[in-house]
Protein backbone atom coordinates (compact mmCIF):
# COMPACT_ATOMS: atom_id res chain seq x y z
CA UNK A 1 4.77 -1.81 9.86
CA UNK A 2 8.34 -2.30 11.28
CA UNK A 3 6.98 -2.59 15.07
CA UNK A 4 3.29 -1.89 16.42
CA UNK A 5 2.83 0.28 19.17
CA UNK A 6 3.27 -1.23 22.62
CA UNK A 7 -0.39 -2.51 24.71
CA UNK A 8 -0.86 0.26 27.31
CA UNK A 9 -3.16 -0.07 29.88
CA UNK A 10 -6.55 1.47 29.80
CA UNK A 11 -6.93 4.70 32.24
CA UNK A 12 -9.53 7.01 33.04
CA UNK A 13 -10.22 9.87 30.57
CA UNK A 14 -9.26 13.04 31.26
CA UNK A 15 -10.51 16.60 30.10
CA UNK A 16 -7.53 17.00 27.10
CA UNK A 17 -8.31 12.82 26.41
CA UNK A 18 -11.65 14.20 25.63
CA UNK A 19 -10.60 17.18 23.83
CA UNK A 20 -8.80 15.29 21.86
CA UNK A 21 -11.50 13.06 21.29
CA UNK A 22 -13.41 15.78 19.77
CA UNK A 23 -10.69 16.99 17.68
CA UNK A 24 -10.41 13.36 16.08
CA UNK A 25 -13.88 12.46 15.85
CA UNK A 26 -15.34 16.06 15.74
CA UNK A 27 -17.99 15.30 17.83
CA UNK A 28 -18.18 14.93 22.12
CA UNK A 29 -17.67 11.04 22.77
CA UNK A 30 -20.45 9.10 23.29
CA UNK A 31 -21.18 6.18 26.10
CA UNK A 32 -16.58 6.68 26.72
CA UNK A 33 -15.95 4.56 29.72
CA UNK A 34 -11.84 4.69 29.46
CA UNK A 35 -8.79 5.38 27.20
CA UNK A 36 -8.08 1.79 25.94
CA UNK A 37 -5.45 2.02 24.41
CA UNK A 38 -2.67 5.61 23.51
CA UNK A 39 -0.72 6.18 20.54
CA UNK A 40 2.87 6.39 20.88
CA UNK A 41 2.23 10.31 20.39
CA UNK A 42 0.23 9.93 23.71
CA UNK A 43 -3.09 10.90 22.60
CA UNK A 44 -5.88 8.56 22.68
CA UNK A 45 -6.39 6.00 19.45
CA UNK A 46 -9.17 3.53 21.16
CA UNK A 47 -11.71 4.02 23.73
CA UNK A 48 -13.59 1.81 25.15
CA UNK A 49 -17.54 2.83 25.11
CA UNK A 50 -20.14 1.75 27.48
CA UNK A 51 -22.33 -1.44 25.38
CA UNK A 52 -25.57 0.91 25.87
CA UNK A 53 -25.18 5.29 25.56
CA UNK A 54 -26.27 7.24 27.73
CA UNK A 55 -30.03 7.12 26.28
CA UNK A 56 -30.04 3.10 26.72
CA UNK A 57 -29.31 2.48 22.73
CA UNK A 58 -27.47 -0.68 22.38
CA UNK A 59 -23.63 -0.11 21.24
CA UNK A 60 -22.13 -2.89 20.49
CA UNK A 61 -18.68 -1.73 19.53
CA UNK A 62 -16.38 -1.95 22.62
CA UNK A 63 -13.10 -0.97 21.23
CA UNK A 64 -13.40 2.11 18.95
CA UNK A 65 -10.74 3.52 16.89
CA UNK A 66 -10.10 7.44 17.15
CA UNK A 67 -7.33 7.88 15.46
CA UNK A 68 -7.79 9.52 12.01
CA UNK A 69 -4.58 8.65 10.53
CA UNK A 70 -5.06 4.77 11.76
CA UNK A 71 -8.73 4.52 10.63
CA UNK A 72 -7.46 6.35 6.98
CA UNK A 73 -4.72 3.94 6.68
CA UNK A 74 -7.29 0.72 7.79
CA UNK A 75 -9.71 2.64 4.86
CA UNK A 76 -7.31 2.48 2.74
CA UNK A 77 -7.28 -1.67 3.41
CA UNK A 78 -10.53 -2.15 3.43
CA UNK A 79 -10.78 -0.70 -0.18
CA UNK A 80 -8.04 -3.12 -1.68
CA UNK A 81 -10.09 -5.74 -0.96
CA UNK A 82 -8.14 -7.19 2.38
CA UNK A 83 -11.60 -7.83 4.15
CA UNK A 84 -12.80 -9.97 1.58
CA UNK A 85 -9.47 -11.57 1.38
CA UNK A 86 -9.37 -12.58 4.96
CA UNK A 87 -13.66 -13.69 4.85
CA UNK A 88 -12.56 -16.38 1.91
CA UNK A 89 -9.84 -17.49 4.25
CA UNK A 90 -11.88 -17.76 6.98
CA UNK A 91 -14.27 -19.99 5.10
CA UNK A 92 -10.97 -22.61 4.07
CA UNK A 93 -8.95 -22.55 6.96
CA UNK A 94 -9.98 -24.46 10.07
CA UNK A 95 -7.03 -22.86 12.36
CA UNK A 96 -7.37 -19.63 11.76
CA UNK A 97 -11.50 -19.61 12.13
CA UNK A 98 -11.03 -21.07 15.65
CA UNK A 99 -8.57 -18.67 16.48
CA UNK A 100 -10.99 -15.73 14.72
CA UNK A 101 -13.98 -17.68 16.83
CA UNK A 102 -11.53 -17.22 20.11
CA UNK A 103 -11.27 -13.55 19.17
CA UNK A 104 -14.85 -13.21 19.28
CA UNK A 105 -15.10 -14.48 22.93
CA UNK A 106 -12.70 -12.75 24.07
CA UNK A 107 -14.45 -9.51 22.63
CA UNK A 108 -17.77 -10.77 24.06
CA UNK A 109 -16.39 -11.68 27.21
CA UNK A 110 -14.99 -8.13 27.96
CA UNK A 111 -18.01 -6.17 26.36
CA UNK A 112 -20.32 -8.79 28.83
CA UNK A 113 -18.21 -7.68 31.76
CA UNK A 114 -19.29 -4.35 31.78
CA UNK A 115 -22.64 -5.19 30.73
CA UNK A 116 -23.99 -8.25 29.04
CA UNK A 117 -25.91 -7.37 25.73
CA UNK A 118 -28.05 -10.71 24.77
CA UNK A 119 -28.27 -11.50 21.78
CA UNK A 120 -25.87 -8.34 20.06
CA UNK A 121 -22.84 -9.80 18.12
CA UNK A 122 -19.60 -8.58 19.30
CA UNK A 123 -18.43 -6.60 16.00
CA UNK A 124 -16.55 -6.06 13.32
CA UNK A 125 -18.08 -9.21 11.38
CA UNK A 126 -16.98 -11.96 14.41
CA UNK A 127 -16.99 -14.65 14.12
CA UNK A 128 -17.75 -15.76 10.66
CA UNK A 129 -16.73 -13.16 8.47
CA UNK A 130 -14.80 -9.67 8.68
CA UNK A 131 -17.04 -6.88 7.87
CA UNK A 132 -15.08 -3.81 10.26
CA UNK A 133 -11.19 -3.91 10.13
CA UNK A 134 -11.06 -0.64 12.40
CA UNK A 135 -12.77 -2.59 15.28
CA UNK A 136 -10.14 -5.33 14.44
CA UNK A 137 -7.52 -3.56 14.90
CA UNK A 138 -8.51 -1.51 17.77
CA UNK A 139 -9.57 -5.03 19.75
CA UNK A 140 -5.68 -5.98 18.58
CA UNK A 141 -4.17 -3.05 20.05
CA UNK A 142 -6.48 -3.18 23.57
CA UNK A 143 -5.69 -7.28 23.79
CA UNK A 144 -2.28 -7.27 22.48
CA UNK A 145 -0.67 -9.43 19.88
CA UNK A 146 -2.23 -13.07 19.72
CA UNK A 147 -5.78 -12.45 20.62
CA UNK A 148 -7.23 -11.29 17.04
CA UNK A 149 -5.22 -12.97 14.35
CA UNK A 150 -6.86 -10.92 11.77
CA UNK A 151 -6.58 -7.73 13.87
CA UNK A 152 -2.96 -8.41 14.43
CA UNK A 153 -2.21 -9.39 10.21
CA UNK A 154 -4.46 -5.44 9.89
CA UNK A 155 -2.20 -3.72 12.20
CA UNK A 156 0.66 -5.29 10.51
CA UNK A 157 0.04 -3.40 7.03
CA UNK A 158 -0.39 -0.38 8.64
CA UNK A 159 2.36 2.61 8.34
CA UNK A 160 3.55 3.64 11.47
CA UNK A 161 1.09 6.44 11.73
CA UNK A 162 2.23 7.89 14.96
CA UNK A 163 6.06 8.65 13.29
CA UNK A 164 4.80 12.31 12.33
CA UNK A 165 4.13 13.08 15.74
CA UNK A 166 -0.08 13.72 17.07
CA UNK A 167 -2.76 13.15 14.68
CA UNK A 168 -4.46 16.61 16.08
CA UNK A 169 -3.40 19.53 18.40
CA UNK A 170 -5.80 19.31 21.40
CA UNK A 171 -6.52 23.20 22.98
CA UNK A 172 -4.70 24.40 25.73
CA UNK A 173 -7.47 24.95 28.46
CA UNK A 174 -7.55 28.52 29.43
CA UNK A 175 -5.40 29.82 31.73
CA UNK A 176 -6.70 30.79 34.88
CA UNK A 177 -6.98 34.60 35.88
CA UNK A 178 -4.68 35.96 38.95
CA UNK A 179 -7.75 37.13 40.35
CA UNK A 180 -9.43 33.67 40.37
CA UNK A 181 -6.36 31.87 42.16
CA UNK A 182 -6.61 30.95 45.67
């Protein structure tokens, strides 16, 4: 990738953030607290769920990628064999398993400040291997560069997946009849 897409801040969903939720995912979002992080299209590529749904089931996954054309491209990696890659490296070099280790408090530290969930590792294989590049990645992209060395050397290989404009075309909400206008 020539440049990754810029942080943005996380805001509050809104009804075509949702929409396009569903068109990404196919399925209504489950325990979404905000929009993490937006493509450079616009549309939403992580959310950030609640660490328990709405039925009290533990969900340890904070940062959740939506994108389909990120998480295919981040497939894609995880079938040449980059998470095993990074796991040996993990296991031989001391600097980048502290940083990894840092990553994983920093992900526990923002999933435990909306609610703390003893005893649930954070995800994506933190801290001692890498078993989820998607959640990598999306942690990258919510943080920003230096947070998740692994997430950030992930987002790195990616295409630019935004450059063919939005991943799906959300519905236009109905428009509203004269008669039904104040």
């Amino acid at each position: 990738m020539d440049t990754p897409p810029p942080r943005t801040e996380p805001t509050a969903p809104t009804d075509a953030d949702i929409a396009a939720f569903k068109e990404q995912l196919g399925r209504p979002p489950r325990g979404l607290r905000t929009i993490a992080h937006r493509c450079p299209c616009g549309l939403p590529d992580v959310v950030e769920t609640a660490p328990r749904l709405e039925d009290g089931t533990p969900f340890p996954t904070t940062y959740y990628l939506t994108c389909p054309r990120a998480a295919s491209a981040i497939g894609t990696l995880e079938a040449n064999g980059v998470m095993k890659e990074m796991t040996a490296r993990l296991a031989e070099d001391a600097e980048l398993a502290d940083a990894y280790r840092a990553a994983h408090q920093d992900y526990l530290a923002r999933r435990d400040a909306i609610e703390e969930l003893v005893g649930f590792p954070s995800a994506g294989g933190m801290p001692d291997r890498v078993k989820c590049l998607h959640v990598l990645v999306a942690h990258s992209l919510v943080a920003g560069p230096g947070v998740n060395p692994l997430g950030d050397e992930a987002l790195a290989m990616l295409p630019e997946w935004w450059r063919k404009g939005p991943c799906v075309t959300v519905p236009e909400p109905p428009a509203e009849s004269e008669e039904a206008r104040p």
